[in-house]
N, C-alpha and C. Protein backbone atom coordinates (compact mmCIF):
# COMPACT_ATOMS: atom_id res chain seq x y z
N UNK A 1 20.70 -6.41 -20.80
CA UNK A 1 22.08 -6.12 -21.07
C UNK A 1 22.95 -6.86 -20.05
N UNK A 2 23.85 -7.71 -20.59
CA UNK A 2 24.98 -8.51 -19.65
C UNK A 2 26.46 -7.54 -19.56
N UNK A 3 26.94 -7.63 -18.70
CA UNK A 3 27.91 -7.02 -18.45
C UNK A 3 29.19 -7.84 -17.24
N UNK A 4 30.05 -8.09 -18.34
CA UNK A 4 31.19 -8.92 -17.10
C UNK A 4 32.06 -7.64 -15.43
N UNK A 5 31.70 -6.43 -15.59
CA UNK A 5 31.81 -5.81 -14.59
C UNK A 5 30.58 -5.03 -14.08
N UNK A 6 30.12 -4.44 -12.93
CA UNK A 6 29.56 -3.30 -12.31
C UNK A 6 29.10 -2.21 -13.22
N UNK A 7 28.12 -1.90 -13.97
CA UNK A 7 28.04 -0.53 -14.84
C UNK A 7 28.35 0.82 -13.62
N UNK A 8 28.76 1.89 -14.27
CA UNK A 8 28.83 2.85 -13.42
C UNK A 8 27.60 3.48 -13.24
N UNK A 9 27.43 4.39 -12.44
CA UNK A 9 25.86 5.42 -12.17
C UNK A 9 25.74 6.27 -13.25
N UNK A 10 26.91 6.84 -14.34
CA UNK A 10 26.82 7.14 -15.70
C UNK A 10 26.03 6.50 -16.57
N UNK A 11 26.62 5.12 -16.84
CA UNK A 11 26.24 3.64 -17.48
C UNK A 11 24.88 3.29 -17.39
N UNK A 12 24.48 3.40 -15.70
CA UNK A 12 22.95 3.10 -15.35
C UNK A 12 21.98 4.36 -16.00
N UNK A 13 22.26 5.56 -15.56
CA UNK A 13 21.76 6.43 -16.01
C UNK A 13 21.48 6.99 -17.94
N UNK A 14 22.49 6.40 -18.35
CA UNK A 14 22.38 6.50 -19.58
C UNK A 14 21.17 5.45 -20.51
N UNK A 15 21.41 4.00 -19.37
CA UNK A 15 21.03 2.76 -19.59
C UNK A 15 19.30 3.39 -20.10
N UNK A 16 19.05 3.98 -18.17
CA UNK A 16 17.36 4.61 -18.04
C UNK A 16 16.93 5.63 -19.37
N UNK A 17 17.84 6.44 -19.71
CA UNK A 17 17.30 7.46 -20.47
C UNK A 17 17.16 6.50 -22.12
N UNK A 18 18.21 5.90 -22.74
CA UNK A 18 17.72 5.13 -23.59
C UNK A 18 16.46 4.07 -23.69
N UNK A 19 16.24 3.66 -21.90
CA UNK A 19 15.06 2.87 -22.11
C UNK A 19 13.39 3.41 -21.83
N UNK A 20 13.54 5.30 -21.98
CA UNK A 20 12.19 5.52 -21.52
C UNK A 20 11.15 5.52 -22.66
N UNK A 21 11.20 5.66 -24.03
CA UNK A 21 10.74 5.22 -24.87
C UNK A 21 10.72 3.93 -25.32
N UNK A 22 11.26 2.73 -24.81
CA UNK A 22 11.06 1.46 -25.28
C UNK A 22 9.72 1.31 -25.16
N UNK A 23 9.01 0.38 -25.92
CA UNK A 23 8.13 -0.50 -25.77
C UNK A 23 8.05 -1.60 -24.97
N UNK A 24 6.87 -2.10 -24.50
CA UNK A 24 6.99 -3.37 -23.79
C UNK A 24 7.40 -4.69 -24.34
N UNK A 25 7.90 -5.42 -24.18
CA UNK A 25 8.54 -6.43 -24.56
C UNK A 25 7.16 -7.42 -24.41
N UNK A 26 5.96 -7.45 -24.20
CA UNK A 26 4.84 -8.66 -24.15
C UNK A 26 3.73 -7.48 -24.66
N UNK A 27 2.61 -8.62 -24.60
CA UNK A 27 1.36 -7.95 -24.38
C UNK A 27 -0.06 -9.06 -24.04
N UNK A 28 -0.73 -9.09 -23.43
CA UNK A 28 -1.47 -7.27 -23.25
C UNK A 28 -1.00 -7.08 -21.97
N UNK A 29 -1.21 -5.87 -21.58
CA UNK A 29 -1.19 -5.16 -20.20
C UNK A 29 -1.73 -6.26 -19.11
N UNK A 30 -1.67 -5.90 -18.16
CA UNK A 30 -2.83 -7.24 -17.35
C UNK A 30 -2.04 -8.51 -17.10
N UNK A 31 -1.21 -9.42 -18.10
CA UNK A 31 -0.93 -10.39 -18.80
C UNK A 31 -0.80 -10.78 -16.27
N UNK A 32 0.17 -10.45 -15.81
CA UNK A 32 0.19 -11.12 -14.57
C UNK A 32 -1.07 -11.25 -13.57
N UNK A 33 -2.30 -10.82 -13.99
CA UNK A 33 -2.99 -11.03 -13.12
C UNK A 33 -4.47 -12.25 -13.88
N UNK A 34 -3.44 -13.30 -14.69
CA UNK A 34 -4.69 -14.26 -14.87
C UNK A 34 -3.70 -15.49 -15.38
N UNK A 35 -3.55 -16.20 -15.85
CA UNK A 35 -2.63 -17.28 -16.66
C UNK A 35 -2.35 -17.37 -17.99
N UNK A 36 -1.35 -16.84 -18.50
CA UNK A 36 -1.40 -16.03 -20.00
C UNK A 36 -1.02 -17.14 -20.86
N UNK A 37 -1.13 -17.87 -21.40
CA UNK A 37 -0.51 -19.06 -22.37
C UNK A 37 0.87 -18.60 -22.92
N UNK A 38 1.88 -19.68 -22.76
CA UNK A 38 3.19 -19.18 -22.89
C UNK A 38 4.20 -18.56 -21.74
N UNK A 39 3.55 -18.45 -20.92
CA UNK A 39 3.90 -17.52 -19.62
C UNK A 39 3.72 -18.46 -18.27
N UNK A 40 5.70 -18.67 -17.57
CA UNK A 40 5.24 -18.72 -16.36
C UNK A 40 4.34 -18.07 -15.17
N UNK A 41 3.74 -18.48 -14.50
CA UNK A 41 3.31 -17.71 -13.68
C UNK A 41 3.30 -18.12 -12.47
N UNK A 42 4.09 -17.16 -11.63
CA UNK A 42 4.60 -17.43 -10.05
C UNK A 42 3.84 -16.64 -9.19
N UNK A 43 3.32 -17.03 -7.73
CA UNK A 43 3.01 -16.38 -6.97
C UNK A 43 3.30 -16.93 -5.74
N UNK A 44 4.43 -15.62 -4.74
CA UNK A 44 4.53 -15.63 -3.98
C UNK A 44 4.00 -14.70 -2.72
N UNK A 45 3.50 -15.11 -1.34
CA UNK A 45 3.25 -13.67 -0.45
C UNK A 45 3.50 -14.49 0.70
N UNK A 46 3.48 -13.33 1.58
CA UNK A 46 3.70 -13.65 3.40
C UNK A 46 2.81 -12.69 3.99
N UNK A 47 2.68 -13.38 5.10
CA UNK A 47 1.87 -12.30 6.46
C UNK A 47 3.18 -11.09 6.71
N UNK A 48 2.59 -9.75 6.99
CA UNK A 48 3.36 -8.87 7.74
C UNK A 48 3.15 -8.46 8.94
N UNK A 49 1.81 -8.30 9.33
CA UNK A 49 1.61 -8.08 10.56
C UNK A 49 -0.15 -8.22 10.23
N UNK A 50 -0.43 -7.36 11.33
CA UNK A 50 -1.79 -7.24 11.55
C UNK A 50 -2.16 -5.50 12.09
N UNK A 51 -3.21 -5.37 11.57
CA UNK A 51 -3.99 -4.04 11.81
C UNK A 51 -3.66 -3.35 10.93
N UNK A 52 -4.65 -1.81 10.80
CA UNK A 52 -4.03 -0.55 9.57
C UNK A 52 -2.65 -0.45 10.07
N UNK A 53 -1.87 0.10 11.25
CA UNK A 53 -0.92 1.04 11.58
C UNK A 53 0.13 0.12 10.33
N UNK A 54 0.24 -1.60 10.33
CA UNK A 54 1.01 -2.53 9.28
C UNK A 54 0.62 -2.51 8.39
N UNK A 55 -0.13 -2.21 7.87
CA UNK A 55 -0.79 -1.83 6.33
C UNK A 55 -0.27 -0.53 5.98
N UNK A 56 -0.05 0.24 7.06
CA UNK A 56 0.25 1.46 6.53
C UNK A 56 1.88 1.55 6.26
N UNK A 57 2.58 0.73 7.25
CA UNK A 57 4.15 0.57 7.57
C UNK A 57 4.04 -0.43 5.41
N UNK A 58 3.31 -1.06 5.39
CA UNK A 58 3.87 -1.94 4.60
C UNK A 58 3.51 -0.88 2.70
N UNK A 59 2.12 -0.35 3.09
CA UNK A 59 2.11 0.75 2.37
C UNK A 59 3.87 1.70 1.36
N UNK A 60 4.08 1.95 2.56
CA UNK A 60 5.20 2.85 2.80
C UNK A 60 6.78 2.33 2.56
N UNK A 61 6.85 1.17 2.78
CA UNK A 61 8.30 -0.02 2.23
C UNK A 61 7.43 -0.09 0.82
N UNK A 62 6.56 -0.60 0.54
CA UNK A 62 6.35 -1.13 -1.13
C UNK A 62 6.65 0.11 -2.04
N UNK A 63 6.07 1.81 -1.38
CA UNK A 63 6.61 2.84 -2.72
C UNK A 63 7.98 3.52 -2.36
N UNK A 64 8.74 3.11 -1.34
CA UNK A 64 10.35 3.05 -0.88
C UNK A 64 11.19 1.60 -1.77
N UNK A 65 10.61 0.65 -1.89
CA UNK A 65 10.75 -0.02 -2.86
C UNK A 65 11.58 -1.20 -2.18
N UNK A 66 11.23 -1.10 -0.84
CA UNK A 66 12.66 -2.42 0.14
C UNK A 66 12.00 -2.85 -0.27
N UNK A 67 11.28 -3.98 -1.27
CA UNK A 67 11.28 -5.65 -1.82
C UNK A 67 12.57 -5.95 -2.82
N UNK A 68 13.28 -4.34 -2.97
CA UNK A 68 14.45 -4.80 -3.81
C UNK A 68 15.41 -4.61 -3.50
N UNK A 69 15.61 -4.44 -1.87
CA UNK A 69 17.11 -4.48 -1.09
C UNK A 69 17.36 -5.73 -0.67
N UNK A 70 18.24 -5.73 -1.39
CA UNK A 70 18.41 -7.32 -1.28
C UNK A 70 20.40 -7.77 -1.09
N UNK A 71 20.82 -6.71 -1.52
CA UNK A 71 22.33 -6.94 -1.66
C UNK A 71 22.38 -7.63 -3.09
N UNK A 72 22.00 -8.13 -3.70
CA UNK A 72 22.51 -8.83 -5.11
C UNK A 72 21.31 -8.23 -5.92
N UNK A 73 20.54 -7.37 -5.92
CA UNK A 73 19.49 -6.62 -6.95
C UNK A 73 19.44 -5.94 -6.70
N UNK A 74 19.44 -4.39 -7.75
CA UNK A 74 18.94 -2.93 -6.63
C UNK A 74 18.31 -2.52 -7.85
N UNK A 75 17.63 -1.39 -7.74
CA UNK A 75 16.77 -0.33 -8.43
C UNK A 75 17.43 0.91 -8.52
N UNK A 76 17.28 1.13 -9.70
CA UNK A 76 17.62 2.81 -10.36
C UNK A 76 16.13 3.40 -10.80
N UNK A 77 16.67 4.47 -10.74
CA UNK A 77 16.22 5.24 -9.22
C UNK A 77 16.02 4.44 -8.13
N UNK A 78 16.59 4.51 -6.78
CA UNK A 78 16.15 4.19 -5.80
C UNK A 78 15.26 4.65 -5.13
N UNK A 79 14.97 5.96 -5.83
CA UNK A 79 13.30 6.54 -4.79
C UNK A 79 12.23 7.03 -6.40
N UNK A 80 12.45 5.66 -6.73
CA UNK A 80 11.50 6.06 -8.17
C UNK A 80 10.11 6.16 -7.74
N UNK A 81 9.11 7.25 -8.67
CA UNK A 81 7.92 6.68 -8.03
C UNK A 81 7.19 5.74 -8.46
N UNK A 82 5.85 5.32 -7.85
CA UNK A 82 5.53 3.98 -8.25
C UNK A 82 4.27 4.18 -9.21
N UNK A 83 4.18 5.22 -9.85
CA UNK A 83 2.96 5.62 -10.71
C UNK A 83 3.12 4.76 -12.05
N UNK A 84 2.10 4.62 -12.66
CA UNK A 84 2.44 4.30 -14.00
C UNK A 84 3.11 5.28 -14.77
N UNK A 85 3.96 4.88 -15.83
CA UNK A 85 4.66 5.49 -16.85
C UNK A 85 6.40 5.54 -16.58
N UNK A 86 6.32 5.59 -14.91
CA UNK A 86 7.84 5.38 -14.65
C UNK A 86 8.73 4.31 -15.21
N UNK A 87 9.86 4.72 -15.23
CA UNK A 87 10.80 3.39 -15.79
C UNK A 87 12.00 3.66 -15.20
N UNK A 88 11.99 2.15 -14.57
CA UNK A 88 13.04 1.95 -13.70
C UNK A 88 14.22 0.82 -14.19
N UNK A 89 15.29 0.71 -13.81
CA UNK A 89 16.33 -0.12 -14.05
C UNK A 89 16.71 -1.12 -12.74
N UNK A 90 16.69 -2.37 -13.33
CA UNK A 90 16.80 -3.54 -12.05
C UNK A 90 18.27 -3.69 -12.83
N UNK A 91 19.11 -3.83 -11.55
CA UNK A 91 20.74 -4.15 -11.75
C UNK A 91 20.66 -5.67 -11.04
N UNK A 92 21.56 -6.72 -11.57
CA UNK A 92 21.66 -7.71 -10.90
C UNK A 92 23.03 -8.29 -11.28
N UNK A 93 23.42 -8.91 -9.91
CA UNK A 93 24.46 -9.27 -9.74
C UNK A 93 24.23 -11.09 -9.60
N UNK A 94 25.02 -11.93 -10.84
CA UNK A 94 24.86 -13.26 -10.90
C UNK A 94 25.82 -14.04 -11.64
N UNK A 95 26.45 -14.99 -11.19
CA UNK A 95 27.49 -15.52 -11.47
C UNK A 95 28.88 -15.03 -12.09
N UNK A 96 29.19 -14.02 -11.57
CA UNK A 96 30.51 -12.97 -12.13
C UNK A 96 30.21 -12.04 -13.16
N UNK A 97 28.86 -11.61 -13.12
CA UNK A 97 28.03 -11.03 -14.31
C UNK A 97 27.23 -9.94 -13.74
N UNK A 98 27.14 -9.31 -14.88
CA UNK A 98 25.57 -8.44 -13.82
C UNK A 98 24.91 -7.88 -15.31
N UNK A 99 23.61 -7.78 -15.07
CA UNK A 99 22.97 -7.61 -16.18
C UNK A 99 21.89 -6.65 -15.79
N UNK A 100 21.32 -5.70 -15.75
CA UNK A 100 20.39 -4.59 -16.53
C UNK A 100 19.36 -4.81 -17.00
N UNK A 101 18.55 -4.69 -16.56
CA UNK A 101 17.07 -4.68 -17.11
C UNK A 101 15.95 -3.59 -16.62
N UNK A 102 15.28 -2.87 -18.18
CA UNK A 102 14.32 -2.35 -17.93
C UNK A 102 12.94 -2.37 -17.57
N UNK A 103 11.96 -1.71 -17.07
CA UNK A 103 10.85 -2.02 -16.52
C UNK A 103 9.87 -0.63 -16.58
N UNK A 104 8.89 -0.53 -16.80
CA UNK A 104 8.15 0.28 -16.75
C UNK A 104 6.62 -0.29 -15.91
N UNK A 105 6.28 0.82 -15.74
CA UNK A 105 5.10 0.71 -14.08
C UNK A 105 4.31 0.84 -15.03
N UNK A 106 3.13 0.13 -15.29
CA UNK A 106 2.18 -0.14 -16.20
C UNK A 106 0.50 0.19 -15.77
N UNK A 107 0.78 -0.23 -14.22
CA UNK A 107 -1.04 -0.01 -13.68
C UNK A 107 -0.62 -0.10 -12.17
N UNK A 108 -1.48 0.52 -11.55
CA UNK A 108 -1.49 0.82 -10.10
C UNK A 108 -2.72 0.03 -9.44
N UNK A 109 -2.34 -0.63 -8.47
CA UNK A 109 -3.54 -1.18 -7.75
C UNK A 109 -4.53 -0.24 -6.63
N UNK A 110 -3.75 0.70 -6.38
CA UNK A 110 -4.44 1.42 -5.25
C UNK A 110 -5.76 2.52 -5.68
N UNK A 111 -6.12 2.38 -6.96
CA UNK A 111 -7.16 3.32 -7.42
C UNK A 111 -8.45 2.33 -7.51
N UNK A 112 -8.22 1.23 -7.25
CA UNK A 112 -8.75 0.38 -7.54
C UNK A 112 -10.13 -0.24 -6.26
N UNK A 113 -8.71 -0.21 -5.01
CA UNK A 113 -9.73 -0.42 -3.90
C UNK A 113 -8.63 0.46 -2.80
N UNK A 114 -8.54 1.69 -2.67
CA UNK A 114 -7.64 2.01 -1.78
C UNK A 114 -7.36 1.81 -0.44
N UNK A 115 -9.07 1.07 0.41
CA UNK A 115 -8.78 1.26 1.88
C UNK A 115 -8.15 -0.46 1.83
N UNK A 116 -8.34 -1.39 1.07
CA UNK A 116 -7.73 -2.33 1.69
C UNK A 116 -6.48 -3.16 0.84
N UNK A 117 -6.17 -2.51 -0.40
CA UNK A 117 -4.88 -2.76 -1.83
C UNK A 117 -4.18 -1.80 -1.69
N UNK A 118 -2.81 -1.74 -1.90
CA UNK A 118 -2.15 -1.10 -2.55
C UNK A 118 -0.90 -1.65 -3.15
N UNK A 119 -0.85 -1.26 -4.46
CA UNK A 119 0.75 -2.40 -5.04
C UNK A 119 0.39 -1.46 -6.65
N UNK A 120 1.19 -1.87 -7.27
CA UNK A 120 1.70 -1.78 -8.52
C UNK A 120 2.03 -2.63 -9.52
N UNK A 121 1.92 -2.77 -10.93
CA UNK A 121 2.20 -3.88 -11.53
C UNK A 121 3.77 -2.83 -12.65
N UNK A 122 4.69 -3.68 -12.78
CA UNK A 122 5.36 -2.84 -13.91
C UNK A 122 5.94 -4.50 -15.04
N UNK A 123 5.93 -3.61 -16.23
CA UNK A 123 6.50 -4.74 -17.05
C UNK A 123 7.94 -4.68 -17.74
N UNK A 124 8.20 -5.88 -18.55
CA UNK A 124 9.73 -5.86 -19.28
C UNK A 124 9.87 -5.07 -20.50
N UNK A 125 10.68 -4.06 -20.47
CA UNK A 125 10.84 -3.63 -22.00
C UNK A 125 11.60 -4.18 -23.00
N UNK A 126 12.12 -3.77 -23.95
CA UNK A 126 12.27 -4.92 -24.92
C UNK A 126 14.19 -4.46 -24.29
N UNK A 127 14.92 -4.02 -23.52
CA UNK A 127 16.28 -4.74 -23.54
C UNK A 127 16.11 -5.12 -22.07
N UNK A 128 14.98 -6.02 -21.85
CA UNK A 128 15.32 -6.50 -20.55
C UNK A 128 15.32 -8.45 -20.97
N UNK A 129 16.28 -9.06 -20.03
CA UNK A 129 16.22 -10.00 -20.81
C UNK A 129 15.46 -10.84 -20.75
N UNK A 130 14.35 -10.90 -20.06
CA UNK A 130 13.05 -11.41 -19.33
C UNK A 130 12.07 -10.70 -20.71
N UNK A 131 10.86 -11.37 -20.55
CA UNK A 131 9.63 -10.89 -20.86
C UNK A 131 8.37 -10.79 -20.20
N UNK A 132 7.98 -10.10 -19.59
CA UNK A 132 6.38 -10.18 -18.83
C UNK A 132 6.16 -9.15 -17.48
N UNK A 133 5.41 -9.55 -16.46
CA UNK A 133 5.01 -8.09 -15.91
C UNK A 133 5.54 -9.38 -14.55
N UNK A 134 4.98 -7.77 -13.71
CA UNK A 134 5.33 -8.72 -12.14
C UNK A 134 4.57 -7.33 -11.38
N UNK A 135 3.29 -8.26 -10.66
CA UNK A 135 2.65 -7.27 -9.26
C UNK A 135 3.03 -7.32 -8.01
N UNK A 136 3.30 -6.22 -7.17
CA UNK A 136 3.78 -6.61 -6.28
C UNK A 136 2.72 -5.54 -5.56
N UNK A 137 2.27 -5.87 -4.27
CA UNK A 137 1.29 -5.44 -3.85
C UNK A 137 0.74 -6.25 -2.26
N UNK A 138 0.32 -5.35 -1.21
CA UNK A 138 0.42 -5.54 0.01
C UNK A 138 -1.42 -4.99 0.11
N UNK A 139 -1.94 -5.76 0.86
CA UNK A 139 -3.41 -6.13 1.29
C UNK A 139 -3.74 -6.16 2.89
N UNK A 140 -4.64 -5.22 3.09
CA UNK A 140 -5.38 -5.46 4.42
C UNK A 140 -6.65 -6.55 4.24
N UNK A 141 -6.77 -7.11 4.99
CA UNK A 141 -8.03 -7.94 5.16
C UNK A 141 -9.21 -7.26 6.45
N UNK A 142 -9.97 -6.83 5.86
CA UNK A 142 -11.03 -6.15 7.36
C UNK A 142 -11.46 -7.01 8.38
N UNK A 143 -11.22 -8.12 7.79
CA UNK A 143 -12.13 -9.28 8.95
C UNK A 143 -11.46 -10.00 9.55
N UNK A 144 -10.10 -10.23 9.12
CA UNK A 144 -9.13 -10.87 9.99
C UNK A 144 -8.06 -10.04 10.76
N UNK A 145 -7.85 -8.46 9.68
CA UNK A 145 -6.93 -7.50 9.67
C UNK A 145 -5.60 -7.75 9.31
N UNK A 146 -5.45 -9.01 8.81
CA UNK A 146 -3.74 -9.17 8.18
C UNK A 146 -3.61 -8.81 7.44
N UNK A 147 -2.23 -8.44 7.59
CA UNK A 147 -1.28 -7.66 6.07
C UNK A 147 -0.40 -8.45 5.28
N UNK A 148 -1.02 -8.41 3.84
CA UNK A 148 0.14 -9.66 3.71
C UNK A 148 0.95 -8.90 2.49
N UNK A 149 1.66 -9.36 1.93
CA UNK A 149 2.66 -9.01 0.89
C UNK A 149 2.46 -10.17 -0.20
N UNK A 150 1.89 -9.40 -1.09
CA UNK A 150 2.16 -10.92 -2.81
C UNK A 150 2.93 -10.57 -3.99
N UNK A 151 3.88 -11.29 -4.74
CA UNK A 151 4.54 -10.49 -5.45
C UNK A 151 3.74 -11.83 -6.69
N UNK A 152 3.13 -11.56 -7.81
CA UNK A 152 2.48 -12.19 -8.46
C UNK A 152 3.12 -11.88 -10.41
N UNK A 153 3.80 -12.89 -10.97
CA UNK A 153 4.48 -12.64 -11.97
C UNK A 153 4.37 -13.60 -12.73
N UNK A 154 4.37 -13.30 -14.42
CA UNK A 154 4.02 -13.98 -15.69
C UNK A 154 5.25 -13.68 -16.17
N UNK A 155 6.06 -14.88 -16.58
CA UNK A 155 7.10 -14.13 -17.12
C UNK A 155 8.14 -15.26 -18.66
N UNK A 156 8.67 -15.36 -19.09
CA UNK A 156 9.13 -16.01 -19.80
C UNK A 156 10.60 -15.48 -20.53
N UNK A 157 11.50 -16.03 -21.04
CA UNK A 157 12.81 -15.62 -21.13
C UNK A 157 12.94 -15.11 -22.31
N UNK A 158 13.52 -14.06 -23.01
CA UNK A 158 13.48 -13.15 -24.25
C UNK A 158 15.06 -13.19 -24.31
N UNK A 159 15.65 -13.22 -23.97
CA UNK A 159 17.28 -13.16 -24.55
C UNK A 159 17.99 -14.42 -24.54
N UNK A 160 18.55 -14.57 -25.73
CA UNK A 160 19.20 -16.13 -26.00
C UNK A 160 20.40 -16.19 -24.43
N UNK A 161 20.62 -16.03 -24.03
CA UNK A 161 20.88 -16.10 -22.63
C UNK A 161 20.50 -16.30 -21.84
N UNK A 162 19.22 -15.78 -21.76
CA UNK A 162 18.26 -16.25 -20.66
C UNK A 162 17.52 -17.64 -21.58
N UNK A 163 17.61 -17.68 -22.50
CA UNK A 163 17.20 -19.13 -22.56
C UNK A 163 17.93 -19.97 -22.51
N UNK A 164 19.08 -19.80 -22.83
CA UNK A 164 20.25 -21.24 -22.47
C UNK A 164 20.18 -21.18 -20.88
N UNK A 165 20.61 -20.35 -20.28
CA UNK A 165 20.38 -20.64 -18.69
C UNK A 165 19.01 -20.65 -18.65
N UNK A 166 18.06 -21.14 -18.88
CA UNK A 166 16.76 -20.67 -18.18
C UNK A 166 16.33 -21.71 -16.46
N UNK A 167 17.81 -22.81 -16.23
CA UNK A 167 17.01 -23.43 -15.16
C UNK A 167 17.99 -22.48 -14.20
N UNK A 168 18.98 -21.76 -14.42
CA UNK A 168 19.37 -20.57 -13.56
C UNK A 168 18.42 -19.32 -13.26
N UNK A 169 18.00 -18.95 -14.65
CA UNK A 169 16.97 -18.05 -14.57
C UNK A 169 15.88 -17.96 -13.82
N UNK A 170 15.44 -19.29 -13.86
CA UNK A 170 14.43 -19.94 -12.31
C UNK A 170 14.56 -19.46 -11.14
N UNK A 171 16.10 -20.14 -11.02
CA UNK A 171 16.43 -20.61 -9.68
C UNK A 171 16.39 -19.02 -8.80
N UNK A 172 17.45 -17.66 -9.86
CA UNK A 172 17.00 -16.45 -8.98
C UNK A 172 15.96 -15.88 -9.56
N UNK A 173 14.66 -16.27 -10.19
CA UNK A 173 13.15 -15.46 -9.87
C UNK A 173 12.93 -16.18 -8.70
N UNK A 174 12.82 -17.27 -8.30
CA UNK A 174 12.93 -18.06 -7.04
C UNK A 174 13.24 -17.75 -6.13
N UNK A 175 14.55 -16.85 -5.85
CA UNK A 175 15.60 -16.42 -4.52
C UNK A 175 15.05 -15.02 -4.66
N UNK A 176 14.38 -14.50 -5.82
CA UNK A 176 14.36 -12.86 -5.95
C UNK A 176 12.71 -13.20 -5.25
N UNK A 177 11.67 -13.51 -5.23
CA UNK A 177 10.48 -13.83 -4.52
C UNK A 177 10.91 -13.76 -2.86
N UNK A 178 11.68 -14.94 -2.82
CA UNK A 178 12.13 -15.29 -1.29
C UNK A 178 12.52 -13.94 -0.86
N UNK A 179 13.61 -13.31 -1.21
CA UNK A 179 14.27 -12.33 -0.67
C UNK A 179 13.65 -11.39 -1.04
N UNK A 180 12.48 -10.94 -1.27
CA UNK A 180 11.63 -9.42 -1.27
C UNK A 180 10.72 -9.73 0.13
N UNK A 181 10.53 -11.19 0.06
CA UNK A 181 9.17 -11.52 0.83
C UNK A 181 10.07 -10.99 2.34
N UNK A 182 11.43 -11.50 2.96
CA UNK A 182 11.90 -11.29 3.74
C UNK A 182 12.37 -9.89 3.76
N UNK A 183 12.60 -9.29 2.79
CA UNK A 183 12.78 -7.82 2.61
C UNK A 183 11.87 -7.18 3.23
N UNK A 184 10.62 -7.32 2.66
CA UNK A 184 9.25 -6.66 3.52
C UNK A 184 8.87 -6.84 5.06
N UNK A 185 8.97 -8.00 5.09
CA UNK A 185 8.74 -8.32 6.85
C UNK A 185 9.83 -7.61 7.35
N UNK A 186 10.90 -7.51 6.89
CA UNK A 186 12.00 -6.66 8.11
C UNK A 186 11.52 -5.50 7.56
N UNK A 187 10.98 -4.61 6.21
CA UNK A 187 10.72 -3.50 6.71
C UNK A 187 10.04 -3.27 7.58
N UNK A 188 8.42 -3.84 7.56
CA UNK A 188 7.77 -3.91 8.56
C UNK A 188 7.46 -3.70 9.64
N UNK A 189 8.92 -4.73 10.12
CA UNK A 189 9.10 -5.20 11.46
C UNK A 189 8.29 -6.27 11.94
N UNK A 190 8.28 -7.26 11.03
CA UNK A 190 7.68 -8.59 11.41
C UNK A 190 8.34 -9.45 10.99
N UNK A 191 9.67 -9.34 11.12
CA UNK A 191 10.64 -10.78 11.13
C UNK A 191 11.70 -11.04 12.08
């Protein structure tokens, strides 16, 4: 949804409750964690620190959700949780515009290998103007002990808007990577 002003917290809230029954806008599930035909696929990460106590700090920013304090993107709910089934609303602010998009938390990484993963994958529903998933997820290593942060995304443009801009559309999945990756290290405290 494009919007030439600010939606209100009414607006947003109304936005969420119409989008908790959407469907996903792709398929299959999974689609960001291999190379899906049709689908960009970006991967970005950084070091955060080193040892558990930063695994645990970085733990704790990823289900607080600072990869999306950013000043020009925020999250509705801001203390959503990060389980599957949730659905959250990304607000963004871009070229005198701001546009709305839904997302739903699709699969959790931390059941998976808990002492050294934890992250989440969520995907696009069908009024978001994007299509595809995006993992974002923070890793201990036992043998080196670094913590790093990867935000790993398949994604491709679904609204005739996002396809006429699509080398804009780039440019902030591009600045939205950069600015989570720096988001995290200052939660951290490793920047």
């Amino acid at each position: 949804m494009f919007l030439t002003r600010r939606p209100t917290e009414s607006e947003i809230k109304n936005f969420l409750d119409r989008s908790q029954g959407l469907p996903l806008s792709y398929e299959p599930v999974g689609l960001a964690r291999q190379q899906a035909k049709g689908f960009r696929l970006d991967v970005a990460s950084c070091l955060l620190g080193q040892g558990m106590g930063a695994f645990e700090s970085a733990r704790r920013a990823l289900t607080q959700w600072k990869q999306f304090e950013l000043g020009w993107v925020e999250l509705f709910p801001c203390a959503a949780p990060t389980r599957p089934g949730t659905v959250v609303a990304v607000l963004i602010r871009h070229l005198g515009l701001w546009s709305l998009n839904a997302c739903r938390i699709v699969y959790s990484l931390d059941a998976e290998s808990p002492a050294t993963e934890f992250g989440f994958a969520y995907g696009t529903l069908m009024n978001h103007a994007e299509m595809g998933e995006e993992i974002f997820v923070v890793s201990f290593d036992p043998v080196s002990e670094n913590v790093t942060f990867t935000i790993r995304a398949a994604s491709r443009p679904r609204a005739a808007l996002a396809r006429l801009g699509y080398p804009y559309v780039r440019f902030c999945q591009s600045r939205f990577r950069r600015d989570s990756l720096a988001a995290m290290r200052h939660a951290v405290g490793s920047d």
